[in-house]
PDB file of N, CA and C in Angstrom:
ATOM      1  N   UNK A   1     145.029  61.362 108.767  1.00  0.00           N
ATOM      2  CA  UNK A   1     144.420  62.419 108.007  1.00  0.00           C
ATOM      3  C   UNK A   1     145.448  63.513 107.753  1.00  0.00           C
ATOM      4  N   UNK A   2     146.060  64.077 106.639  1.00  0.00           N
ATOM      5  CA  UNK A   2     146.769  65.105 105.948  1.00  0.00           C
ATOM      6  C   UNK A   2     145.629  66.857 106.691  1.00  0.00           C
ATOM      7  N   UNK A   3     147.065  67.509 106.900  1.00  0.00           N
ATOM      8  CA  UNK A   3     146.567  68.469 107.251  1.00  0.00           C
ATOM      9  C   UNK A   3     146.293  69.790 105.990  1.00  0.00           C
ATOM     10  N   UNK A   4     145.251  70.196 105.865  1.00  0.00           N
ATOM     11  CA  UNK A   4     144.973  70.543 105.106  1.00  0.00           C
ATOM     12  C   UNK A   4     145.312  72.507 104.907  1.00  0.00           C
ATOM     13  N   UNK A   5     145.694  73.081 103.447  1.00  0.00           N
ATOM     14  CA  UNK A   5     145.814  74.352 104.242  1.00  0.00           C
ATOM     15  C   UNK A   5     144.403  75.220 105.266  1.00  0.00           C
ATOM     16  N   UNK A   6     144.759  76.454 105.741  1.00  0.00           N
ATOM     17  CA  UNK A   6     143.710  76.694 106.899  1.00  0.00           C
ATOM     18  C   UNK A   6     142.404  77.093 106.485  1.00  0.00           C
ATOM     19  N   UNK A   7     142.544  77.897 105.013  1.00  0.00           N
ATOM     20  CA  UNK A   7     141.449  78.280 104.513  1.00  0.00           C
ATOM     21  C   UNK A   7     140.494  77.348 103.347  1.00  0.00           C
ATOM     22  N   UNK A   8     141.053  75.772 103.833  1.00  0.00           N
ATOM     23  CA  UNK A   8     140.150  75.307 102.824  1.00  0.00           C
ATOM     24  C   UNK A   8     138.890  74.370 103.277  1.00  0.00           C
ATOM     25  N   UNK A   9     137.541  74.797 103.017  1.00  0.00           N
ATOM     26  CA  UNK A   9     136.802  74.211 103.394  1.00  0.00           C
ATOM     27  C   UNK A   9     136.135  72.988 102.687  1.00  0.00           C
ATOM     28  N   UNK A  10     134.705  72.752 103.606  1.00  0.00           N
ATOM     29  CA  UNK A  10     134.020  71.186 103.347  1.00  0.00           C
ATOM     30  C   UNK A  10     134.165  71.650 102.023  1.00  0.00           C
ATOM     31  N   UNK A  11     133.134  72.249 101.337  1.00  0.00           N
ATOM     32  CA  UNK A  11     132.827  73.118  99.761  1.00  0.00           C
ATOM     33  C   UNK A  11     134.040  72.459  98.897  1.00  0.00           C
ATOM     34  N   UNK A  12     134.794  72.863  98.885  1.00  0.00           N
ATOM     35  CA  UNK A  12     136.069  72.919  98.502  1.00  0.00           C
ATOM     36  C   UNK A  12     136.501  71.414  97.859  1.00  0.00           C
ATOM     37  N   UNK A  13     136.606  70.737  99.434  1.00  0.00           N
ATOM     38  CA  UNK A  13     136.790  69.760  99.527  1.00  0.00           C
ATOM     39  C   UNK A  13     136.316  68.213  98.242  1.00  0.00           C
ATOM     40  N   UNK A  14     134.808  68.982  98.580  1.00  0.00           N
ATOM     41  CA  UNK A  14     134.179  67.816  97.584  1.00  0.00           C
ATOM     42  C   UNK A  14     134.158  68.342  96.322  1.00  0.00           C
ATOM     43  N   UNK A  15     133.672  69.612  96.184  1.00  0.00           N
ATOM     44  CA  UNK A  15     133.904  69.677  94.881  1.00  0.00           C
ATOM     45  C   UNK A  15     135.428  69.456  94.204  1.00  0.00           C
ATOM     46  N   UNK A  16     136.702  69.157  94.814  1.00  0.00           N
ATOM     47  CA  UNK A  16     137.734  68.680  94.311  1.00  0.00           C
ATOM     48  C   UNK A  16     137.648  67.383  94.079  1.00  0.00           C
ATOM     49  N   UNK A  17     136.809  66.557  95.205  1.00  0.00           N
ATOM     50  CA  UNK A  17     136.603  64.991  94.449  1.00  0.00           C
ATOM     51  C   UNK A  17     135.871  65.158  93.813  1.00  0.00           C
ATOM     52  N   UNK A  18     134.415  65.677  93.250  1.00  0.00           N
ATOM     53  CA  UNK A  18     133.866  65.476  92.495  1.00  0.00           C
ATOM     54  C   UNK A  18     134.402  65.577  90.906  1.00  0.00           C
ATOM     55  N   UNK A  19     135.198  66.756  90.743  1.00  0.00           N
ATOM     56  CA  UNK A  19     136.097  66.886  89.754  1.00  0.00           C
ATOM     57  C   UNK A  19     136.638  65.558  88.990  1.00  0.00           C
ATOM     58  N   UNK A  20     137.900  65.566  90.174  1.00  0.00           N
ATOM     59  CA  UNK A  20     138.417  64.464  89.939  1.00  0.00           C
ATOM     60  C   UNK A  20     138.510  63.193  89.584  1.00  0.00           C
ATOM     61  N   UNK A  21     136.970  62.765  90.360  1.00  0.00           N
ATOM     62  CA  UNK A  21     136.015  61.179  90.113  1.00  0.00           C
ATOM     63  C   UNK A  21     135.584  61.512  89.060  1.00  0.00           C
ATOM     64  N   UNK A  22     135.532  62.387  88.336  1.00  0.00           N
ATOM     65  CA  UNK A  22     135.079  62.267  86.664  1.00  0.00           C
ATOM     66  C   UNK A  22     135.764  62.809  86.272  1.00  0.00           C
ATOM     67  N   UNK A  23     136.942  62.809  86.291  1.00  0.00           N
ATOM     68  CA  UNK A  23     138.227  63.003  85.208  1.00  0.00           C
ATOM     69  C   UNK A  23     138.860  61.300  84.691  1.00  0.00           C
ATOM     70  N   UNK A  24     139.040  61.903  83.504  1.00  0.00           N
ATOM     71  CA  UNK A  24     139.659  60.137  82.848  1.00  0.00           C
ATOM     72  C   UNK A  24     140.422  60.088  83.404  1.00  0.00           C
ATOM     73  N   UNK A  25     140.749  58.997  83.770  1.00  0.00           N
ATOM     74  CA  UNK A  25     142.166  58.249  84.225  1.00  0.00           C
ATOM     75  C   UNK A  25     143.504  57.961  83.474  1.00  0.00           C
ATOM     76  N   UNK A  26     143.065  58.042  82.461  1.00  0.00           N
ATOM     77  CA  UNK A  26     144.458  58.002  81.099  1.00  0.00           C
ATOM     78  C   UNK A  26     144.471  59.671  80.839  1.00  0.00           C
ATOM     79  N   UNK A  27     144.366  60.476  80.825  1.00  0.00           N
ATOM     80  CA  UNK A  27     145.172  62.141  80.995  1.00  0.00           C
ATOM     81  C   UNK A  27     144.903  62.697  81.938  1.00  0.00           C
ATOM     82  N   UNK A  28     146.019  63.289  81.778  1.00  0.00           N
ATOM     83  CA  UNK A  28     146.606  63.888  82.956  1.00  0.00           C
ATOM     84  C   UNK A  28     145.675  65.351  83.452  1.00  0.00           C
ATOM     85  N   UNK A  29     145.405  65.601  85.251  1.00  0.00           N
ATOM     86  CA  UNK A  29     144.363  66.976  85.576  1.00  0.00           C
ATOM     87  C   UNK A  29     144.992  68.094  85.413  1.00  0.00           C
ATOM     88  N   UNK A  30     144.854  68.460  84.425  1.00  0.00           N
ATOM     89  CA  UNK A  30     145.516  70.040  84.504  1.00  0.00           C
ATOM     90  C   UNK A  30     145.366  70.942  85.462  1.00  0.00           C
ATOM     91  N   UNK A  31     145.808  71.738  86.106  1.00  0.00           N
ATOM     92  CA  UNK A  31     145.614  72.328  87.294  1.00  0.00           C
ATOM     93  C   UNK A  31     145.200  73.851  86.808  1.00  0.00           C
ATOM     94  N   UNK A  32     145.358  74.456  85.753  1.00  0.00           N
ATOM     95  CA  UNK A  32     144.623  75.154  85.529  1.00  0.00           C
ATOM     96  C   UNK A  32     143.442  75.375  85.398  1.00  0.00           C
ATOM     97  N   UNK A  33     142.875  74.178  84.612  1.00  0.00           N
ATOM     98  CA  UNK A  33     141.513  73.828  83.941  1.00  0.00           C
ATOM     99  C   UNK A  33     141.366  73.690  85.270  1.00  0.00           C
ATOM    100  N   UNK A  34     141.724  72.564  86.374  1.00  0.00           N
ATOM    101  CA  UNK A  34     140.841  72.070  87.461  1.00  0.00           C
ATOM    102  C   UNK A  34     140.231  73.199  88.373  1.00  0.00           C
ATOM    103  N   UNK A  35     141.721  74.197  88.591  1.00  0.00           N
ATOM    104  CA  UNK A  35     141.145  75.543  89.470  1.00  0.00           C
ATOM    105  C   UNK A  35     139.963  76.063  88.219  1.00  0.00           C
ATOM    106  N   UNK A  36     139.836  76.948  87.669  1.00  0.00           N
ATOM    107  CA  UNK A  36     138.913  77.187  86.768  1.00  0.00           C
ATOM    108  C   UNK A  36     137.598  76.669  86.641  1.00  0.00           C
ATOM    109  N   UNK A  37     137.223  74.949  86.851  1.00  0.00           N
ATOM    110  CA  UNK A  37     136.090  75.122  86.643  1.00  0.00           C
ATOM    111  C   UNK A  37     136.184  74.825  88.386  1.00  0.00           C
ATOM    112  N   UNK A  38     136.454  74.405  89.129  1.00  0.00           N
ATOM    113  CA  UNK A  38     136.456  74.173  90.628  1.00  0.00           C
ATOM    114  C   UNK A  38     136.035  75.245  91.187  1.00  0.00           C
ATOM    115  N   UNK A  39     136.705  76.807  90.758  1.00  0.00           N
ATOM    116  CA  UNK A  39     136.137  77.715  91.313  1.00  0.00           C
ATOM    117  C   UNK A  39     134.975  78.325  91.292  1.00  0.00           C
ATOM    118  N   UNK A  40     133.988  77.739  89.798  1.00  0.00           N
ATOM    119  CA  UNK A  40     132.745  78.205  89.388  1.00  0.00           C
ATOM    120  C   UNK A  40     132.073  77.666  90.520  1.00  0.00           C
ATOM    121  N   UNK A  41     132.332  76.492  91.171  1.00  0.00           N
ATOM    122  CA  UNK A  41     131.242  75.728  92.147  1.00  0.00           C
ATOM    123  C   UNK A  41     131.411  76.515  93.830  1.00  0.00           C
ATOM    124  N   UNK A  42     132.877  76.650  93.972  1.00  0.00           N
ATOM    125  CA  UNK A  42     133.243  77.623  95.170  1.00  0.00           C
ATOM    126  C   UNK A  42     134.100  78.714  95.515  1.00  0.00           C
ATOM    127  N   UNK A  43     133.304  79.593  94.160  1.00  0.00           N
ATOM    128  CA  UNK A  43     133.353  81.128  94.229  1.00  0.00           C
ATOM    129  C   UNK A  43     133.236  82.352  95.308  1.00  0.00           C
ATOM    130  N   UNK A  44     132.056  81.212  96.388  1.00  0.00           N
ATOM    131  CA  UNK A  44     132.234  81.967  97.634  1.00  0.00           C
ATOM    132  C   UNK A  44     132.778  81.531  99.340  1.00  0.00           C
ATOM    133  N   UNK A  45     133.699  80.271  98.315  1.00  0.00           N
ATOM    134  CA  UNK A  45     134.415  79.579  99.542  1.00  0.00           C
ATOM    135  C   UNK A  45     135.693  80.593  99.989  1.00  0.00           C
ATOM    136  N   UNK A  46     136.159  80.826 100.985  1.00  0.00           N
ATOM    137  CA  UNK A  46     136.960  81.647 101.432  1.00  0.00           C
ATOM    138  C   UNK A  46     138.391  81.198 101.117  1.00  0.00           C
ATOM    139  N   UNK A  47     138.535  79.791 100.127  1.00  0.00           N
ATOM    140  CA  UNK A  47     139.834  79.161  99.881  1.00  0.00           C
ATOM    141  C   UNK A  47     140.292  80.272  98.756  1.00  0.00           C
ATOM    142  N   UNK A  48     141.366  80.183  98.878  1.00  0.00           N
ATOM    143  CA  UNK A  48     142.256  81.348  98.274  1.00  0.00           C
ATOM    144  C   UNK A  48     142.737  80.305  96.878  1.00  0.00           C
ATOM    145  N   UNK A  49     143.485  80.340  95.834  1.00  0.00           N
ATOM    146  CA  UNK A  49     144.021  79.515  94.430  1.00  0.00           C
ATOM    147  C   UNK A  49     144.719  78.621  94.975  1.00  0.00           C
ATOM    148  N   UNK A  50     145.660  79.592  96.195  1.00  0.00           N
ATOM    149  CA  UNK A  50     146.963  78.510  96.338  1.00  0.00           C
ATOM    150  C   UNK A  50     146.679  76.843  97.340  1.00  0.00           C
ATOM    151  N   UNK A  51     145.751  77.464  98.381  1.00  0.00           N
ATOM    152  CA  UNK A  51     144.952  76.246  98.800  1.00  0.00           C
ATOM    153  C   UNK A  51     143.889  75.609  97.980  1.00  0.00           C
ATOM    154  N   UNK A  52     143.799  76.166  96.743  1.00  0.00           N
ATOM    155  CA  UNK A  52     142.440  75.036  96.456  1.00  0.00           C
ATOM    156  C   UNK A  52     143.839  74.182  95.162  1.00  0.00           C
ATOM    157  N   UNK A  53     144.634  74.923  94.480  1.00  0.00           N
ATOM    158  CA  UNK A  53     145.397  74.350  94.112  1.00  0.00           C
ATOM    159  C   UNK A  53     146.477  73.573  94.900  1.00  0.00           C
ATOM    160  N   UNK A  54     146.580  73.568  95.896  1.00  0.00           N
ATOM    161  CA  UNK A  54     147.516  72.567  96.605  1.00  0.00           C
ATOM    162  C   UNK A  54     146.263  71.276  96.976  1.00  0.00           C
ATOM    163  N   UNK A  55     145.172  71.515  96.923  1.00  0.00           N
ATOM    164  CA  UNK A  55     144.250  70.270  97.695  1.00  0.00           C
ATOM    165  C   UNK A  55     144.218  69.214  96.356  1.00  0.00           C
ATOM    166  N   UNK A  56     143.864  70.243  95.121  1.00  0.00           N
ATOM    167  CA  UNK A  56     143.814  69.418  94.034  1.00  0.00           C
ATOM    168  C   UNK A  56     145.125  68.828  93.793  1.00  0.00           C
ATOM    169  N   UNK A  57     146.243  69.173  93.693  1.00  0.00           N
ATOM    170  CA  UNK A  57     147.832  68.063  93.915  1.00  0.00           C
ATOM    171  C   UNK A  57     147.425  67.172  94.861  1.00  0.00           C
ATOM    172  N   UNK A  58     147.175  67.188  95.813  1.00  0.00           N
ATOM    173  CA  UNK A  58     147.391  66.482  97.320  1.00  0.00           C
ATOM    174  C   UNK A  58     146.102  64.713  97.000  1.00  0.00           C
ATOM    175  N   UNK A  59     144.902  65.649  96.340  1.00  0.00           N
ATOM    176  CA  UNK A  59     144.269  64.947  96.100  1.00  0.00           C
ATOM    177  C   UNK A  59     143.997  63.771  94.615  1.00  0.00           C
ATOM    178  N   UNK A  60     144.293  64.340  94.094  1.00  0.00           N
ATOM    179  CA  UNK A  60     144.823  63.984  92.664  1.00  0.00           C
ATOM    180  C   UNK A  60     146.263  62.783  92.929  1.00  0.00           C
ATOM    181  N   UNK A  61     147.345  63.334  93.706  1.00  0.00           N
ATOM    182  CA  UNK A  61     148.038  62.662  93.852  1.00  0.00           C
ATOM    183  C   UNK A  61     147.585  61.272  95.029  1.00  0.00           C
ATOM    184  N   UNK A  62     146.640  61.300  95.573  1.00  0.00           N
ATOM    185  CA  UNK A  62     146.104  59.765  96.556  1.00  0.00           C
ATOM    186  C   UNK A  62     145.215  58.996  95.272  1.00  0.00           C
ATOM    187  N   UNK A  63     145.181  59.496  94.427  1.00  0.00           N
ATOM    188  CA  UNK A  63     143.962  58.803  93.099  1.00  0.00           C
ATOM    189  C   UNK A  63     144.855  58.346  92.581  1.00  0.00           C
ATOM    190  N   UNK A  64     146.104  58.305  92.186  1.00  0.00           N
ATOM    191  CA  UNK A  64     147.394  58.274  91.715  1.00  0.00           C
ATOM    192  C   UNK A  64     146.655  58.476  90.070  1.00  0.00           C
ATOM    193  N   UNK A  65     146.482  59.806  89.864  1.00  0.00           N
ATOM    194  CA  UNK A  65     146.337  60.778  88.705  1.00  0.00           C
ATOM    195  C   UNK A  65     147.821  61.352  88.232  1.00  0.00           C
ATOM    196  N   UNK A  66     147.821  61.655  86.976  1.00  0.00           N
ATOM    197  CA  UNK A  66     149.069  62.373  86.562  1.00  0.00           C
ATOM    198  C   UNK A  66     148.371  63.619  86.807  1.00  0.00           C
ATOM    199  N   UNK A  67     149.167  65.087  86.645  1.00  0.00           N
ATOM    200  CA  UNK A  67     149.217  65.979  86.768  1.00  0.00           C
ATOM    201  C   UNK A  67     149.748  67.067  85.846  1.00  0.00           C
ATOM    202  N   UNK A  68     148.875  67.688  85.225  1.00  0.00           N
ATOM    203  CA  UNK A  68     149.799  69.003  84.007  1.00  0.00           C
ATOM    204  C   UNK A  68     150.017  70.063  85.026  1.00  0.00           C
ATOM    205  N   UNK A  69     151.203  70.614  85.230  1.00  0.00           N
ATOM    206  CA  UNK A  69     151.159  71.423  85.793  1.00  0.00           C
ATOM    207  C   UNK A  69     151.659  72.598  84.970  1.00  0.00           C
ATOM    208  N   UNK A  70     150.391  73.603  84.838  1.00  0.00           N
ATOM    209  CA  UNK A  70     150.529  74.056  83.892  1.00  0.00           C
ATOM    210  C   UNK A  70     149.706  75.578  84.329  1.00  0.00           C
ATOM    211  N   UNK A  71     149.875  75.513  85.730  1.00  0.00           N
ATOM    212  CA  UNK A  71     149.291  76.688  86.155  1.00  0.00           C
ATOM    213  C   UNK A  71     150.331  78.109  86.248  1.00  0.00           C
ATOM    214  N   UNK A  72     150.236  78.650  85.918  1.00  0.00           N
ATOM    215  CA  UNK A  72     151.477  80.575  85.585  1.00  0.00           C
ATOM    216  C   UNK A  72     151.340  81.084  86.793  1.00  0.00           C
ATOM    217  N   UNK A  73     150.511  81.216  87.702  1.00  0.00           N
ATOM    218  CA  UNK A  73     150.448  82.066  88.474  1.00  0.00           C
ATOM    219  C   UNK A  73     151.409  81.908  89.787  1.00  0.00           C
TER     220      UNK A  73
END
């Protein structure tokens, strides 16, 4: 099991697979878009951008998904 950063919870968690399991498989998850709508579902999860954006790489990358990385911040 990958250690995960400290502030990211269950919440978090699934709603990053859920994302993901319904993202097409022929384009690539933008990581902007993904934080964006990811955060509408856990707005009051205590995960901060940089952990919910590192779970979505981490996770995205075991789906073997491409990746836009296309986040500014």
């Amino acid at each position: 099991m990958r250690e995960l950063p400290f502030d990211v919870d269950a919440d978090a968690v699934i709603e990053v697979g859920r994302y993901l399991d319904g993202h097409a498989k022929t384009t690539a998850v933008s990581i902007s878009e993904a934080l964006r709508v990811i955060r509408r579902h856990v707005n009051k999860s205590r995960v901060g951008d940089n952990g919910l954006e590192e779970l979505i790489v981490q996770s995205a990358a075991a789906r073997k998904l491409a990746l836009l990385l296309d986040n500014h911040n």
